[in-house]
Protein backbone atom coordinates (compact mmCIF):
# COMPACT_ATOMS: atom_id res chain seq x y z
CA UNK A 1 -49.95 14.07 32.31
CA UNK A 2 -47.21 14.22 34.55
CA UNK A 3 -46.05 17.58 33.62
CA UNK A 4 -49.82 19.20 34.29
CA UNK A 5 -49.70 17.83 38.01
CA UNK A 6 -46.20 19.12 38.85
CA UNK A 7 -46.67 23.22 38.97
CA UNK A 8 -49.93 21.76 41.76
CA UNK A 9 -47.10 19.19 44.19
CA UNK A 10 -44.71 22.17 43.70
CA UNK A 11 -47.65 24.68 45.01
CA UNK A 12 -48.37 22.07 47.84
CA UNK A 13 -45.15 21.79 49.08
CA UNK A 14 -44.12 25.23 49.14
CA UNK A 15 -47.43 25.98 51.33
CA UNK A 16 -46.45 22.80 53.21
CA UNK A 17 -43.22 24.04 54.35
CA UNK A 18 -44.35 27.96 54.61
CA UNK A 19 -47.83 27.28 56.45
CA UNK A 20 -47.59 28.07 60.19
CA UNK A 21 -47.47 24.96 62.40
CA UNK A 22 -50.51 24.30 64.03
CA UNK A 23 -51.54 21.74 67.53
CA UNK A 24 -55.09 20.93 67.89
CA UNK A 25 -55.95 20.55 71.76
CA UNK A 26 -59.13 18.65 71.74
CA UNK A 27 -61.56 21.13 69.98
CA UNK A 28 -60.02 23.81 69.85
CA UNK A 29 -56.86 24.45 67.22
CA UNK A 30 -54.27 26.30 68.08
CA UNK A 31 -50.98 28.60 66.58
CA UNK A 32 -47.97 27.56 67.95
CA UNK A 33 -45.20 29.58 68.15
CA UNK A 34 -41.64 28.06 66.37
CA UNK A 35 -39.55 30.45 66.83
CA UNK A 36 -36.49 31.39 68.67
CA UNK A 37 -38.45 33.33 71.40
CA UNK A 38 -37.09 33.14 74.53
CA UNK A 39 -39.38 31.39 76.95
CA UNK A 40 -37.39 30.74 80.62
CA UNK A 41 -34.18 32.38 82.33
CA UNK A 42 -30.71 31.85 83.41
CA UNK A 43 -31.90 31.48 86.68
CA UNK A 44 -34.73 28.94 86.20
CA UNK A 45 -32.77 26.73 84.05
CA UNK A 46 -29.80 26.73 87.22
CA UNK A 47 -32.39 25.72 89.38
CA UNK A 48 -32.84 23.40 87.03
CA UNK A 49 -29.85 21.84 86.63
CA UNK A 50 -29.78 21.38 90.14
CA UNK A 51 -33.31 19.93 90.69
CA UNK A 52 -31.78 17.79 87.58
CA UNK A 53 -28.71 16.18 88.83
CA UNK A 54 -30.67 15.53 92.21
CA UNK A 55 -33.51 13.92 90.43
CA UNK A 56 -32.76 12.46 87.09
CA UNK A 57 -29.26 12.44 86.33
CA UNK A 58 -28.88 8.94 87.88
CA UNK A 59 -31.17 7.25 84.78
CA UNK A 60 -30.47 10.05 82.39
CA UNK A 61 -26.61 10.87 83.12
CA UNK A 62 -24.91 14.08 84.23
CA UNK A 63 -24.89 15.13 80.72
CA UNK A 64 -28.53 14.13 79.73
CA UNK A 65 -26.94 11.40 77.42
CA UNK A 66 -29.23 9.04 78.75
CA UNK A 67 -28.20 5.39 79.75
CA UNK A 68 -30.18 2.12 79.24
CA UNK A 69 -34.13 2.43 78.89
CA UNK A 70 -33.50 6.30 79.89
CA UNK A 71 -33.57 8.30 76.56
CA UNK A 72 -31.18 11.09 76.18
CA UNK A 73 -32.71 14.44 76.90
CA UNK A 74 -30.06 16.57 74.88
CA UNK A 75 -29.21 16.59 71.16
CA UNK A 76 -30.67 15.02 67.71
CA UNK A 77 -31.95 11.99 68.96
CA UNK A 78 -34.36 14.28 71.91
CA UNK A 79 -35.02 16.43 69.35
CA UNK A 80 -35.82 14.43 66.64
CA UNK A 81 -38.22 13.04 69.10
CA UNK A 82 -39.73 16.11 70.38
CA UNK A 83 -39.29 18.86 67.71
CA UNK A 84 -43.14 18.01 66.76
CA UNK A 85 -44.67 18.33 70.37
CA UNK A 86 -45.20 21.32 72.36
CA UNK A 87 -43.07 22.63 75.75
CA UNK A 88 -46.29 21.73 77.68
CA UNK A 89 -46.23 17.95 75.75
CA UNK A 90 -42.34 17.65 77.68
CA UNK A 91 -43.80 19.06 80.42
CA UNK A 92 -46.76 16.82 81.21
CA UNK A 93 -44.76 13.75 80.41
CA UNK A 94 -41.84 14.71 82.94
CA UNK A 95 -44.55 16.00 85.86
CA UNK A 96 -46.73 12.46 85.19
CA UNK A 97 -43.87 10.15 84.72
CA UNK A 98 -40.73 11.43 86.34
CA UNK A 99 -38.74 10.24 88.67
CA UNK A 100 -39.53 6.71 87.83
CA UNK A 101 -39.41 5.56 90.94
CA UNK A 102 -41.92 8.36 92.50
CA UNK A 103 -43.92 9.97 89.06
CA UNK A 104 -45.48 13.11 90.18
CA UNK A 105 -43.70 13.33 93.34
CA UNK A 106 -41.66 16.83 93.14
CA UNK A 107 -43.76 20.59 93.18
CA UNK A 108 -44.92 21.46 89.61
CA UNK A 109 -42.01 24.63 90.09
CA UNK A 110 -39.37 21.90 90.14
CA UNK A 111 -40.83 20.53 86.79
CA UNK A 112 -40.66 23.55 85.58
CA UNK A 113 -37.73 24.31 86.26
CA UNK A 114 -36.31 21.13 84.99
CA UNK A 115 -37.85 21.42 81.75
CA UNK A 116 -36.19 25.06 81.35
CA UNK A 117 -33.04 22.85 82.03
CA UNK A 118 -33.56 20.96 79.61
CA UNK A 119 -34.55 23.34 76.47
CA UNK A 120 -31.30 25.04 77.68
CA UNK A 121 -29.20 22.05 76.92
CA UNK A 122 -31.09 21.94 73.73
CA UNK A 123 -29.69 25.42 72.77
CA UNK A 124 -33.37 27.65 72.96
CA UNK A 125 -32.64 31.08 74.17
CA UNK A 126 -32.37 32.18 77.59
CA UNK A 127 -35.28 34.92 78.43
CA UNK A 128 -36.30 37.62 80.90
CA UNK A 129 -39.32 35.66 82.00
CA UNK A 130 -39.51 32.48 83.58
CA UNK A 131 -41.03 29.43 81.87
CA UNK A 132 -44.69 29.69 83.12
CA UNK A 133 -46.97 27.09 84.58
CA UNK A 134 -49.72 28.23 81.94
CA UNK A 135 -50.80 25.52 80.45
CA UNK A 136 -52.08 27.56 77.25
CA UNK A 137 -48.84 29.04 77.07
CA UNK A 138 -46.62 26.20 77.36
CA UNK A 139 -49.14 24.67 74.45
CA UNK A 140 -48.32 27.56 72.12
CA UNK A 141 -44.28 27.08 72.46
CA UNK A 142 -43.05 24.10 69.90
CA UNK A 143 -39.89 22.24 70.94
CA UNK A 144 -38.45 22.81 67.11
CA UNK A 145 -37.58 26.70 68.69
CA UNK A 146 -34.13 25.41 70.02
CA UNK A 147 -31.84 23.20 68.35
């Protein structure tokens, strides 16, 4: 019995791993891109880091390490906790929740921007296009594209 249901896991797990990822958005279900397309630039992701240290690098550290109740927002653990979500999900939860101390307080360019920061530390490619504010875009980019 247990060698006629094999071949079918193997078959589901290969099309598992090789199916393209997919969000659904309410209704609507949509293809994300995972890849290692470049989605911001050198420049954004300076402003970035600037916008960064004068915004979140007090909770979050210098070196996005995090500190305390602050998560770290570079390396395995952010990953592991993002790599499923979308570059719009990061977004959305910095622009509605960030700084702690004043959520939704800074220009949605400085979000942004920070975000670009961030999927820099996280090793995705640097672009010729800066990260857009298009929320259908952003929703098609999965965080598993860097690190």
């Amino acid at each position: 019995m247990h060698r006629q249901v094999l071949p079918y896991i193997v078959i589901a797990v290969v099309l598992a791993i090789t199916a393209p990822a997919t969000a659904t958005r309410g209704d609507e279900s949509a293809t994300v891109i995972a890849s290692k397309q470049a989605v911001f630039t050198r420049e954004q992701a300076a402003r970035g880091r600037e916008q960064y240290q004068a915004n979140c690098s007090t909770c979050h550290m210098e070196d996005l390490a995090g500190g305390g109740p602050a998560l770290p927002l570079a390396g395995d653990v952010f990953m592991s906790r993002w790599s499923n979500q979308t570059v719009y999900d990061l977004y959305q939860r910095i622009r509605t929740t960030m700084p702690q101390s004043a959520p939704a307080t800074l220009k949605d360019p400085v979000y942004l921007d920070i975000v670009a920061f961030i999927l820099r530390a996280n090793n995705f490619p640097v672009g010729s296009a800066e990260l857009p504010k298009d929320a259908a875009t952003l929703s098609k980019t999965l965080m598993s594209a860097g690190y």
